[in-house]
Protein backbone atom coordinates (compact mmCIF):
# COMPACT_ATOMS: atom_id res chain seq x y z
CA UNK A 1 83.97 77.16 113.16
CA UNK A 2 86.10 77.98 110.12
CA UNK A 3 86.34 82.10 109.21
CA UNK A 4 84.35 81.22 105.87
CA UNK A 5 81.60 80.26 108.13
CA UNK A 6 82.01 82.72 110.30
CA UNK A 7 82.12 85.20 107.42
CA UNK A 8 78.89 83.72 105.59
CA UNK A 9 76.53 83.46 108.83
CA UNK A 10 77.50 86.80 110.07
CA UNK A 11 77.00 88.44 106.72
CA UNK A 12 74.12 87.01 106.09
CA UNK A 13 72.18 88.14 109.41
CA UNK A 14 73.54 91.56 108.61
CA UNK A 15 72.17 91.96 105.21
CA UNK A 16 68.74 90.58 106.64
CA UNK A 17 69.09 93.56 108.95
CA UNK A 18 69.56 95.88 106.51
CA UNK A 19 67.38 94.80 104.22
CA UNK A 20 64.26 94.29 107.18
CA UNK A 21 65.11 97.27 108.08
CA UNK A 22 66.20 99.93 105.57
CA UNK A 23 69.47 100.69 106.86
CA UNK A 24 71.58 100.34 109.95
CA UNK A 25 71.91 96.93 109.72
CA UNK A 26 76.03 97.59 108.28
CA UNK A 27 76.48 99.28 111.59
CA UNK A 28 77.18 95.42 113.39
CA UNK A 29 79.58 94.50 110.17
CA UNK A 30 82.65 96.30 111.91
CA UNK A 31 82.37 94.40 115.70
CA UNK A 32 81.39 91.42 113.56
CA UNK A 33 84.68 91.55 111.84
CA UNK A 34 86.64 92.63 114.75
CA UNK A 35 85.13 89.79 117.50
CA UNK A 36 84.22 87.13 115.31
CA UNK A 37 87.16 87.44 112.27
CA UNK A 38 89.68 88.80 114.18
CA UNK A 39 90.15 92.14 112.08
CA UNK A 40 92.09 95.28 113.59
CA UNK A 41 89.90 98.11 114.30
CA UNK A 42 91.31 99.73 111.33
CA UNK A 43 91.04 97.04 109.11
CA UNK A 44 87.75 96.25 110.23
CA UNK A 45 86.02 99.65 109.23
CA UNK A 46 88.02 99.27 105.65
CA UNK A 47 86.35 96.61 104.87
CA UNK A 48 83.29 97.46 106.09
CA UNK A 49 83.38 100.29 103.54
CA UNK A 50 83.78 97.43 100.96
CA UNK A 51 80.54 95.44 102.28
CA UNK A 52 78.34 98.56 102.91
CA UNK A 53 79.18 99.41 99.13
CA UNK A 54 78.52 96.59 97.24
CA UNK A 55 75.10 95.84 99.29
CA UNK A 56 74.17 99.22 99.30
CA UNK A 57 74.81 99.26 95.30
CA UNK A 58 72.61 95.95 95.58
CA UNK A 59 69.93 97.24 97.30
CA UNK A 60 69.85 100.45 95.57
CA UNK A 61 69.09 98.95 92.02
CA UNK A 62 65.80 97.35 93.66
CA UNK A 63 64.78 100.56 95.08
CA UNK A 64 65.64 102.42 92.15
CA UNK A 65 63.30 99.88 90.08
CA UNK A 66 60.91 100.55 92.46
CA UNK A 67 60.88 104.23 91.59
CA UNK A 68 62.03 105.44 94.68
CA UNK A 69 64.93 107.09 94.88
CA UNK A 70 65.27 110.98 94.66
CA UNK A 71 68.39 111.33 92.53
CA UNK A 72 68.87 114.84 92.09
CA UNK A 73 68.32 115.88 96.17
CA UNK A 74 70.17 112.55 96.79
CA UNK A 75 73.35 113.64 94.67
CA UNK A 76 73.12 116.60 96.00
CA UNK A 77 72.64 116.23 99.54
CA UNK A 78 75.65 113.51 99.18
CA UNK A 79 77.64 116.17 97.46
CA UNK A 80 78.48 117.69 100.91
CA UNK A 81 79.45 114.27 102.45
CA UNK A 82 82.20 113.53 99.89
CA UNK A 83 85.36 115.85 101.20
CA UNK A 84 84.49 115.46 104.72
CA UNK A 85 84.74 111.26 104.16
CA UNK A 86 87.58 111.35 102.20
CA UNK A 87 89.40 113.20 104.92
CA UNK A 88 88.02 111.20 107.63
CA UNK A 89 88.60 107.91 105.91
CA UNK A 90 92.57 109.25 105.25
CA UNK A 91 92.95 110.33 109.40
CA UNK A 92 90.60 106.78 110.34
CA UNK A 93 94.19 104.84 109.06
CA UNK A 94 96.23 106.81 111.35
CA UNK A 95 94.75 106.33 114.98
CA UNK A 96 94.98 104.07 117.58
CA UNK A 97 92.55 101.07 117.32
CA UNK A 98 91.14 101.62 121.14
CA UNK A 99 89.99 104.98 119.96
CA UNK A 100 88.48 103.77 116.94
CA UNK A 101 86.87 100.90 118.69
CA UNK A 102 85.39 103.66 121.63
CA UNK A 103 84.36 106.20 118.58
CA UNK A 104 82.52 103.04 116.97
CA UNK A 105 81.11 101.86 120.53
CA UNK A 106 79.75 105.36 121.20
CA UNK A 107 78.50 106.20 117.08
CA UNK A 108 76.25 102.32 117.99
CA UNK A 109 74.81 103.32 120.79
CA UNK A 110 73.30 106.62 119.63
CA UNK A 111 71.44 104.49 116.56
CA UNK A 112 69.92 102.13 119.13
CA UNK A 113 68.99 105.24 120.96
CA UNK A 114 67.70 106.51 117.55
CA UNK A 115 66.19 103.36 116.67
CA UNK A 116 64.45 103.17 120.27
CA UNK A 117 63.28 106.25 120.17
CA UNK A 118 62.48 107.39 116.95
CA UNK A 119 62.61 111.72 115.67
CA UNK A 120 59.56 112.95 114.04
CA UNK A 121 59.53 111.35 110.45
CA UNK A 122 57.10 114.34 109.11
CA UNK A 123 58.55 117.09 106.67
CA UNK A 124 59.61 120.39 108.49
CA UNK A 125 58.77 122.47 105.50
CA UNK A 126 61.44 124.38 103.21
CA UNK A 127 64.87 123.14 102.72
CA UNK A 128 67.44 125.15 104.33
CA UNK A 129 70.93 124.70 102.53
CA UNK A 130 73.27 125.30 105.17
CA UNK A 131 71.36 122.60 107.42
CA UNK A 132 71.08 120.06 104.81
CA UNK A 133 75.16 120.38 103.80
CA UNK A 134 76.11 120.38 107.46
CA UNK A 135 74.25 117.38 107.84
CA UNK A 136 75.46 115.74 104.31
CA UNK A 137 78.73 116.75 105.71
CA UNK A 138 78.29 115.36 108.94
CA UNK A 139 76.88 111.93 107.41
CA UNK A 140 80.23 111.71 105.00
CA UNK A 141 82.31 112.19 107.78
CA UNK A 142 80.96 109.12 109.74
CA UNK A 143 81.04 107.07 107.15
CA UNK A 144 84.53 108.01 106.37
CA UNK A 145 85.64 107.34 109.74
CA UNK A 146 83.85 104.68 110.97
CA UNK A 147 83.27 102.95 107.87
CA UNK A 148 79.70 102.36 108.57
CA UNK A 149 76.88 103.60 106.22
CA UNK A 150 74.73 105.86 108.41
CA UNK A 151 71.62 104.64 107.67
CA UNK A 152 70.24 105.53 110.62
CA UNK A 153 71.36 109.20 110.06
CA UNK A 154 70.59 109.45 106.11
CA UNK A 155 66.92 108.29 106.74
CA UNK A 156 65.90 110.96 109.41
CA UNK A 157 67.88 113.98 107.84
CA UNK A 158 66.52 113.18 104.43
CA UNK A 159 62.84 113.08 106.01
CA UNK A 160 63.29 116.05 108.44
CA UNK A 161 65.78 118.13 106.71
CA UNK A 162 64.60 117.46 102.87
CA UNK A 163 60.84 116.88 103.33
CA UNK A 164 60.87 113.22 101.28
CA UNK A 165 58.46 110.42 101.95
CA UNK A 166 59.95 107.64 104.07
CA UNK A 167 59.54 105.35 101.20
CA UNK A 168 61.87 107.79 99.11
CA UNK A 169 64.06 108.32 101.77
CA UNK A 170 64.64 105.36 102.68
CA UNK A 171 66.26 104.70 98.66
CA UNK A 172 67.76 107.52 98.48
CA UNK A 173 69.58 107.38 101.89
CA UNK A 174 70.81 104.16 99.63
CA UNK A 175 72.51 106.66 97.10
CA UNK A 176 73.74 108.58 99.52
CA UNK A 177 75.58 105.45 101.62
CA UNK A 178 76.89 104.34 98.30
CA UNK A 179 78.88 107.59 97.49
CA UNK A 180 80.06 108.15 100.92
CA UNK A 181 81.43 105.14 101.15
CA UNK A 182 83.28 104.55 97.56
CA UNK A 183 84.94 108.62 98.91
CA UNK A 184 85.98 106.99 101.91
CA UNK A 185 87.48 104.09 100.02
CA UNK A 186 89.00 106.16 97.91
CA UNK A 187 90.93 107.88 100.61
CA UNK A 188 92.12 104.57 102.17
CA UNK A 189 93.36 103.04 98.86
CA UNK A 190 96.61 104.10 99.19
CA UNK A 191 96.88 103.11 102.33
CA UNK A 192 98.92 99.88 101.93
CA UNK A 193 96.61 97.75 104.16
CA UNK A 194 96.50 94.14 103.87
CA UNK A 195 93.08 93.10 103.87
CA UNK A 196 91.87 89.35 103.42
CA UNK A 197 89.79 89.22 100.66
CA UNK A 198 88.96 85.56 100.92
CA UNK A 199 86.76 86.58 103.73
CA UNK A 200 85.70 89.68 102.34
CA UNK A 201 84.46 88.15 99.54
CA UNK A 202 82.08 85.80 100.86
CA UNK A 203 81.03 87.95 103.85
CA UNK A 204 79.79 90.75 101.13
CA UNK A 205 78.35 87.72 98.75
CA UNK A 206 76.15 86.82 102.13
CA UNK A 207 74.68 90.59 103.08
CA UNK A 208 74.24 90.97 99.86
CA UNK A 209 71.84 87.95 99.77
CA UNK A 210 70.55 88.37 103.37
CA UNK A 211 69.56 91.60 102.21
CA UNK A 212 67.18 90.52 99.32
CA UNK A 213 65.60 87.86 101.95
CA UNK A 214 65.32 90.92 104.64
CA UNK A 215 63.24 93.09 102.23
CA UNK A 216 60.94 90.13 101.87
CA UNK A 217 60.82 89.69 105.27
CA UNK A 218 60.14 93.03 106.43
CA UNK A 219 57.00 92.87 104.62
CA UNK A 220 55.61 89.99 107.22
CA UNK A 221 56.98 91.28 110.14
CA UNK A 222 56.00 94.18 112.24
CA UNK A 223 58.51 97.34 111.17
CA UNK A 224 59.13 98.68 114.75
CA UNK A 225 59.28 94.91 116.45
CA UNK A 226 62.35 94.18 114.19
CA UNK A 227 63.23 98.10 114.67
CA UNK A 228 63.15 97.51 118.68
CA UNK A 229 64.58 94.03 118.28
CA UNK A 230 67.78 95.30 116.37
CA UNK A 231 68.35 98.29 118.73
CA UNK A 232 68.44 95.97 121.67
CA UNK A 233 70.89 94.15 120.07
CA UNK A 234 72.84 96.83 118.64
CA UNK A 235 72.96 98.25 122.05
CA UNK A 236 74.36 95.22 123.76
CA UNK A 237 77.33 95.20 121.53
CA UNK A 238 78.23 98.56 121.91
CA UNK A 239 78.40 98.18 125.53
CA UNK A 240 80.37 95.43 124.84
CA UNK A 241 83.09 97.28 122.75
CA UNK A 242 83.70 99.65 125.45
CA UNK A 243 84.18 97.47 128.16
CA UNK A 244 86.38 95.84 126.34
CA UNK A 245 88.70 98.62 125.51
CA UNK A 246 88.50 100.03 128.85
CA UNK A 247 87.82 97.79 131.60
C-alpha cells in the first residue's frame, strides 16, 4: 500500500474520531505517522501539530456557527497555554525519539483511562484563576510537546474548572487546541526539519473530511459506545509504543 494511501485511510479514520467524538481523536495521528508512514518521533508530533490545526480550525468554524463556542473564557483560558507550548514545542526538537515515543505512550494511556472512566462533567462552582491557568498551562505544554491537541484534557477542565455546558465546551476546547497548537508550531519553525508535505497534505485533507462525516455520525451512534470503543483502541496502541521502545 502506497504512503498516499496510507496517509488518506489513516487520516480519514482519525478525523471520524474526532469528529464522533469531540476531541481526542488527533491523539492516534502521531503512532499513525510513526508505524504506518515511517515518521521519526520528532517529526511525527510536528506534523501532527500541522493536522490537529487545520482540522481543529475546520471543526471550529462549524461549532462556532453553531453558537457554541465561549470566546472570551476560551482566549483566555488558552492565554496560559501559549508560553508553556512554545517552550515545550522548542525542547520536543531536542530529545531523543525513545523518550518522546514513552512520553507519548504514557500521555495515550491516561486519555483511554480518561475516556474509560469519565470525571464528573458538572460545574464546580466559581472559577478559581490560579487553577484554571495552571491547567491552561498544563494543556499548552502537552500540546507543545507531544504535538497532540488535548482534547481529552480541554473538555473536562473547561467543564470542571470553568463551569461551561459540555456542548460549549466541547467548541471551545476547539479554540483552545487551535492556539496551542499554531504556539507550538511556531516554536518548531525554525527548527530546520524536513517534513514531507506530500503526505501531510493529503493526510490533513482526509481528517479534515473524516471529521465532518464523524459529527454526522455521532449523532446515530451511542456517545459512550464510540467513547469506550476508541479508548480500547487508544489503549492498545499505547501499549504498543512502549513495548516497542523498551522490550
Amino acid at each position: 500500500m502506497t504512503a498516499l494511501i496510507l496517509a488518506l485511510v489513516a487520516g480519514g479514520v482519525i478525523g471520524l474520531a474526532l469528529g464522533g467524538l469531540g476531541g481526542g481523536g488527533s491523539v492516534l495521528a502521531v503512532p499513525a505517522l510513526i508505524y504506518l508512514l515511517h515518521f521519526t518521533p520528532a517529526q511525527a508530533t510536528t506534523a501532527s501539530l500541522v493536522i490537529v490545526t487545520l482540522t481543529s480550525v475546520t471543526a471550529l468554524a462549524g461549532h462556532a456557527r453553531d453558537g457554541n463556542v465561549a470566546w472570551r473564557t476560551g482566549l483566555l483560558f488558552a492565554a496560559s497555554g501559549i508560553v508553556p507550548a512554545v517552550i515545550a514545542g522548542a525542547i520536543a526538537g531536542h530529545l531523543p525519539n525513545a523518550m518522546l515515543t514513552v512520553a507519548f505512550a504514557v500521555i495515550a494511556a491516561l486519555a483511554a483511562v480518561r475516556m474509560l472512566h469519565p470525571a464528573r462533567t458538572e460545574p464546580s462552582g466559581p472559577v478559581n484563576p490560579r487553577r484554571a491557568g495552571a491547567v491552561g498551562a498544563g494543556l499548552g505544554a502537552v500540546t507543545g510537546f507531544l504535538g497532540v491537541g488535548g482534547g481529552f484534557l480541554a473538555v473536562p477542565a473547561l467543564v470542571g474548572v470553568l463551569g461551561l455546558t459540555m456542548r460549549r465546551a466541547v467548541g471551545t476546547s476547539l479554540l483552545v487546541i487551535t492556539i496551542n497548537s499554531m504556539a507550538a508550531l511556531t516554536a518548531r519553525a525554525g527548527s530546520g526539519m524536513q517534513l514531507d508535505w506530500a503526505v501531510i497534505a493529503p493526510f490533513t485533507a482526509a481528517a479534515i473530511l473524516g471529521a465532518w462525516d464523524g459529527k454526522r455520525l455521532s449523532k446515530k451512534l451511542k456517545g459512550q459506545t464510540l467513547q469506550r470503543v476508541f479508548a480500547y483502541v487508544l489503549l492498545a496502541v499505547a501499549v504498543f509504543m512502549l513495548v516497542d521502545v523498551l522490550v
